[in-house]
C-alpha atoms as a PDB file:
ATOM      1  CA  UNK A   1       0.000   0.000   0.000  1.00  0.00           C
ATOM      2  CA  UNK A   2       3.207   2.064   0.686  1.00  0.00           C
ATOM      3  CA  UNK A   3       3.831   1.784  -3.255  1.00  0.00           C
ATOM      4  CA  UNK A   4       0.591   2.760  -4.158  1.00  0.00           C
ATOM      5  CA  UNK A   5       0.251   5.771  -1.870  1.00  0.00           C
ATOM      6  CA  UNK A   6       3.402   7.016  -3.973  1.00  0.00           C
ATOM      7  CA  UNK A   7       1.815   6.958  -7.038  1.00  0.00           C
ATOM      8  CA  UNK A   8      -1.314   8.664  -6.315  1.00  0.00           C
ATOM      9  CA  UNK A   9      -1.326  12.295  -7.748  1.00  0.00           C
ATOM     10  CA  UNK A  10      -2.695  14.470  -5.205  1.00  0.00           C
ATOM     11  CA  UNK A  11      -2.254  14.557  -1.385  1.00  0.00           C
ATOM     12  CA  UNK A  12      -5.318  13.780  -0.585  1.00  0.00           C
ATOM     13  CA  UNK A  13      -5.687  10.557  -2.486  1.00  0.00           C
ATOM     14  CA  UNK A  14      -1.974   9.618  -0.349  1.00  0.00           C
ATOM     15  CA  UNK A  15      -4.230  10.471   2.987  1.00  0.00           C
ATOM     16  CA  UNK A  16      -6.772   7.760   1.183  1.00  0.00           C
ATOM     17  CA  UNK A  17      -4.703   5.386   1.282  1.00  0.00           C
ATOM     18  CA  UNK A  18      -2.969   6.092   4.348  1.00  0.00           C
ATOM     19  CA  UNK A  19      -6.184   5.521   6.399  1.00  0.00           C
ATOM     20  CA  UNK A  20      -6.750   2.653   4.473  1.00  0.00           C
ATOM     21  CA  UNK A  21      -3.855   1.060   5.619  1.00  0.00           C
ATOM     22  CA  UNK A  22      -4.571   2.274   9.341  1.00  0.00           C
ATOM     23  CA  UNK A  23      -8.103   1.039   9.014  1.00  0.00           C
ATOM     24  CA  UNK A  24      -6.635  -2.197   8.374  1.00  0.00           C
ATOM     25  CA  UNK A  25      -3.872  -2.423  10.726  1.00  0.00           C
ATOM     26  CA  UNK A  26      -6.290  -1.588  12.911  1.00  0.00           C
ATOM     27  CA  UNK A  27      -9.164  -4.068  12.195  1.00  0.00           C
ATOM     28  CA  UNK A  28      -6.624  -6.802  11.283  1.00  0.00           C
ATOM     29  CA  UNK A  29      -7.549  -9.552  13.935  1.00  0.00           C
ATOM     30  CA  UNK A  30     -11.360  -8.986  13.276  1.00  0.00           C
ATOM     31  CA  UNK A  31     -10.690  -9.114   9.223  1.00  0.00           C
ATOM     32  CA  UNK A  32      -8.299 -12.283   9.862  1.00  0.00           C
ATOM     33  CA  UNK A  33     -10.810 -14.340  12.258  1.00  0.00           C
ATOM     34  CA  UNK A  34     -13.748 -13.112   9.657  1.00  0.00           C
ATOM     35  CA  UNK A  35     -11.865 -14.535   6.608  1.00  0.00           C
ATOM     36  CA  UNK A  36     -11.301 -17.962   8.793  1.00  0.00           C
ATOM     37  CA  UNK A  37     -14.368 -18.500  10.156  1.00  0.00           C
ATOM     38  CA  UNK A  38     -15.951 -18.112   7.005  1.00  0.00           C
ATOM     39  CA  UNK A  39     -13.861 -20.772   5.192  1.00  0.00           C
ATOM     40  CA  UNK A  40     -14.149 -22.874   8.480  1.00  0.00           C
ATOM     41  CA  UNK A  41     -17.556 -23.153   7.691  1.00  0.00           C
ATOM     42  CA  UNK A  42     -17.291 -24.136   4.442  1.00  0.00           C
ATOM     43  CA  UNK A  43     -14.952 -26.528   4.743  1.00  0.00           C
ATOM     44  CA  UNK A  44     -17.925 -27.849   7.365  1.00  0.00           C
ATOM     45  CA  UNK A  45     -20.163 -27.499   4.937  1.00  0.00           C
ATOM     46  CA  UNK A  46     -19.559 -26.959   1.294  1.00  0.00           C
ATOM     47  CA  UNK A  47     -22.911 -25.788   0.483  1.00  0.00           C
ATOM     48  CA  UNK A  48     -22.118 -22.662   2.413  1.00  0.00           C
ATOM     49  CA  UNK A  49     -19.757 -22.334  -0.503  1.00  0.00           C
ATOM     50  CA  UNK A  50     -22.819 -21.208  -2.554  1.00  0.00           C
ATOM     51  CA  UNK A  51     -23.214 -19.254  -0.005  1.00  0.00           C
ATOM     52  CA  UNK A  52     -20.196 -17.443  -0.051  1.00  0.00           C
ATOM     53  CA  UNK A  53     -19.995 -16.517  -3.771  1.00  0.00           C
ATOM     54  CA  UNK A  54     -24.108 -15.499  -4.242  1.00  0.00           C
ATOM     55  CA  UNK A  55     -24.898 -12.583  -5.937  1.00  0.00           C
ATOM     56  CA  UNK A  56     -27.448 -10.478  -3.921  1.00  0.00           C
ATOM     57  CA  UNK A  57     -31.055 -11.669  -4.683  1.00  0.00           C
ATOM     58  CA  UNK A  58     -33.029  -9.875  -6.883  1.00  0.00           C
ATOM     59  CA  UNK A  59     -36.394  -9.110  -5.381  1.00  0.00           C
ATOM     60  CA  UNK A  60     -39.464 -10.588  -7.023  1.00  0.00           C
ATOM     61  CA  UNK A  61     -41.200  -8.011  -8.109  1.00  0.00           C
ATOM     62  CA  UNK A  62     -37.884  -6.995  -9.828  1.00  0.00           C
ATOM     63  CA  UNK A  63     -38.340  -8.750 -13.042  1.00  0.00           C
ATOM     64  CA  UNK A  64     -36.687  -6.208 -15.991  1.00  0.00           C
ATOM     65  CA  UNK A  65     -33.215  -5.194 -16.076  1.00  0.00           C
ATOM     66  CA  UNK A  66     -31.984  -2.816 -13.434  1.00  0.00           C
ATOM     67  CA  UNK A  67     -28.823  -0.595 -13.097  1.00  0.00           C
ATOM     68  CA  UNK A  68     -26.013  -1.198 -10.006  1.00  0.00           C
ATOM     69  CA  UNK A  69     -23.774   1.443  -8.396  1.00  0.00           C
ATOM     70  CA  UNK A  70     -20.802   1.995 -10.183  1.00  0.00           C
ATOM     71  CA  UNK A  71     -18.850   1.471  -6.600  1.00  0.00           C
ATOM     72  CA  UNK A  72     -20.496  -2.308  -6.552  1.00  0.00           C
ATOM     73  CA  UNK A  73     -19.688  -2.787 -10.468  1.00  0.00           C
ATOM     74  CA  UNK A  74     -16.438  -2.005  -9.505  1.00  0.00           C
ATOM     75  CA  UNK A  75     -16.085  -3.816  -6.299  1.00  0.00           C
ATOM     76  CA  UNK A  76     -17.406  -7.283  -8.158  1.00  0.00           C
ATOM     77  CA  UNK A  77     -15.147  -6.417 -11.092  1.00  0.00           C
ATOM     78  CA  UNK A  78     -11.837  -6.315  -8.853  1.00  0.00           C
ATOM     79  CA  UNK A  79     -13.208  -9.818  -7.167  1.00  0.00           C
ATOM     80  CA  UNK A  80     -13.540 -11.039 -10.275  1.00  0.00           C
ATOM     81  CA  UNK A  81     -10.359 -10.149 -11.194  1.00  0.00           C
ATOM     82  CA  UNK A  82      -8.567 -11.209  -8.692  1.00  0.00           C
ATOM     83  CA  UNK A  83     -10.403 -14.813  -9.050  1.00  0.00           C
ATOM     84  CA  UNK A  84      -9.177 -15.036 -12.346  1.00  0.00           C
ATOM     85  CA  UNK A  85      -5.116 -14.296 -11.956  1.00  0.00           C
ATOM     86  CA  UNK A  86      -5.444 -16.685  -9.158  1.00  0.00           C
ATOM     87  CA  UNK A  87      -6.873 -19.537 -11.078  1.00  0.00           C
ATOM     88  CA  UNK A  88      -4.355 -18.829 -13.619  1.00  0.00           C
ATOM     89  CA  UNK A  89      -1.671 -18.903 -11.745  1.00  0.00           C
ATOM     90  CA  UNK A  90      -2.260 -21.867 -10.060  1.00  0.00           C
ATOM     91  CA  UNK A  91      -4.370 -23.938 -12.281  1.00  0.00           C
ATOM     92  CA  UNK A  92      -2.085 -27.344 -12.281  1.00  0.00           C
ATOM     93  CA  UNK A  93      -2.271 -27.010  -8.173  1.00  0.00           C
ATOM     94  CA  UNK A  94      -5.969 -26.375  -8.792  1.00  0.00           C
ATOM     95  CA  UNK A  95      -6.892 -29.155 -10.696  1.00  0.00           C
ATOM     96  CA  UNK A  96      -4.379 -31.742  -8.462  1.00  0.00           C
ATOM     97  CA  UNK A  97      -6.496 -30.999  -5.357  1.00  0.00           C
ATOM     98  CA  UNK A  98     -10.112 -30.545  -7.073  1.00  0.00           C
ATOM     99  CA  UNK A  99      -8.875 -34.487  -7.796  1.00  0.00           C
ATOM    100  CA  UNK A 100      -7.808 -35.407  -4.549  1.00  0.00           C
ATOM    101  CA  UNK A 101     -11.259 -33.609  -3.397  1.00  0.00           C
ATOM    102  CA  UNK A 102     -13.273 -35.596  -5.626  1.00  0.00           C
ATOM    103  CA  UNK A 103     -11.708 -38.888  -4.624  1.00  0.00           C
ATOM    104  CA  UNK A 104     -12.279 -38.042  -0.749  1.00  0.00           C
ATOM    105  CA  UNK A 105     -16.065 -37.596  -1.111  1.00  0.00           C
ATOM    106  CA  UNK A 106     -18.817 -39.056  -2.649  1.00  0.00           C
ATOM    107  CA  UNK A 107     -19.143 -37.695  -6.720  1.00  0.00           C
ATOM    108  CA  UNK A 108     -23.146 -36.754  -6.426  1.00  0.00           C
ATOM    109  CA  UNK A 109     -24.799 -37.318 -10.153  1.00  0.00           C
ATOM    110  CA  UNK A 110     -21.423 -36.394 -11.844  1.00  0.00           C
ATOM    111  CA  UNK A 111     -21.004 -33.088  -9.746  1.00  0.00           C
ATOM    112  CA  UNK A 112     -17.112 -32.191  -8.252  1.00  0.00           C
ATOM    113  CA  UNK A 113     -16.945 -31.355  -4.459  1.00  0.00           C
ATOM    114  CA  UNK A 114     -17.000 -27.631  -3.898  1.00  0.00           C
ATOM    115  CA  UNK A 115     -13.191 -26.705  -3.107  1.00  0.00           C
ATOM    116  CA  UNK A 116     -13.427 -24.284  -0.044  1.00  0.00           C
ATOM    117  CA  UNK A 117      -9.932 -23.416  -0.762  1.00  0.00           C
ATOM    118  CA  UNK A 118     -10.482 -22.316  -4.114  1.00  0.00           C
ATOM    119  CA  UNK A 119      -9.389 -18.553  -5.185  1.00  0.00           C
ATOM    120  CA  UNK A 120     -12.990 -17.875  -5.403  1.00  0.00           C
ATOM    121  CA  UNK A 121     -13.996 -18.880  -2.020  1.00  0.00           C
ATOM    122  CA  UNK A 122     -11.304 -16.887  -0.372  1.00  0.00           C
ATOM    123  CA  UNK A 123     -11.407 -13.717  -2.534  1.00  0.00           C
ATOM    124  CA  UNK A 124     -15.059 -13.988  -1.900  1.00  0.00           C
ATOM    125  CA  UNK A 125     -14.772 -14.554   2.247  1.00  0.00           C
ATOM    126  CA  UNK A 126     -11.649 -11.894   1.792  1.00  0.00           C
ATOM    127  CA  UNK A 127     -14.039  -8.915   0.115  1.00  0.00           C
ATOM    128  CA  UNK A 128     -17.108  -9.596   2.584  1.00  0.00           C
ATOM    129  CA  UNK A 129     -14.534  -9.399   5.466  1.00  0.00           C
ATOM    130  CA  UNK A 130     -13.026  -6.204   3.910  1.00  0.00           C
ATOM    131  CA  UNK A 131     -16.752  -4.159   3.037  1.00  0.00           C
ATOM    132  CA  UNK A 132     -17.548  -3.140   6.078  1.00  0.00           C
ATOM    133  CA  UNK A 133     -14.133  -0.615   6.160  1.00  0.00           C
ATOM    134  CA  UNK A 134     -15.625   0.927   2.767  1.00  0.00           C
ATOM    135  CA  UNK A 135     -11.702   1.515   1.650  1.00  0.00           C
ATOM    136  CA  UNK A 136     -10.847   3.497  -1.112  1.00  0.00           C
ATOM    137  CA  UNK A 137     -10.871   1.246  -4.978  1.00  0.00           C
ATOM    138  CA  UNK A 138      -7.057   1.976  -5.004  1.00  0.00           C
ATOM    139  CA  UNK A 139      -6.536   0.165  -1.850  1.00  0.00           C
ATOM    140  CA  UNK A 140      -8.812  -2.723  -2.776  1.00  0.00           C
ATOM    141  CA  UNK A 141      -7.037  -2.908  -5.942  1.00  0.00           C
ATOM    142  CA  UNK A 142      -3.543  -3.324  -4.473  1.00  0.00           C
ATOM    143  CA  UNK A 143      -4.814  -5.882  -1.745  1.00  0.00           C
END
């Protein structure tokens, strides 16, 4: 965050990111056991993994397109991101324990075990522990 806080142009987008990074020094324990218990319970139970990764539900008398907040496009898009480098980078390592997964529990009408250590689960568990601070998209990005 140090790095990024240089390379902001204005003083006030450093201060941004300087309370960022005192927000989460500061919250670090309650962001840490947030993230854990979270994938503690879906290593407990992998449905929670659904769980973890659900788009907010539309309400039913919602039934045409609507428009979200740029701030939430944004947020989803740097999950989403995120998700994706991760998977790339570790595919092989991916697909070795998705196996290993599969061959521990019971294959359900062709279905793969939900991985509760896959990138998506933890970005996911990472970005619901982090929303409550409301940090600035620069931070998020760099995190």
């Amino acid at each position: 965050l140090l790095s990024t806080a240089e390379q902001q142009k204005s003083q006030a987008e450093q201060q941004q990111v300087f309370d960022a990074m005192l927000q989460l020094r500061a919250q670090r324990n309650r962001i840490q056991k947030q993230v854990l218990s979270t994938l503690d319970q879906a290593l407990e139970q992998p449905t929670a993994l659904a769980i973890i990764s659900a788009q907010p539900a539309i309400p039913d008398n919602l039934h045409s397109l609507s428009l979200i907040g740029k701030d939430a496009f944004e947020d989803w898009l740097l999950v989403r991101v995120a998700i994706s480098r991760a998977e790339l980078q570790w595919r092989d390592d991916l697909i070795a324990l998705q196996v290993r997964l599969d061959a521990c529990t019971d294959l359900r009408h062709g279905k793969h075990c939900p991985n509760p250590f896959a990138p998506s689960a933890i970005c996911h568990a990472l970005h619901a522990a982090l929303t409550p601070l409301q940090l600035p998209h620069t931070a998020l990005r760099t995190l």
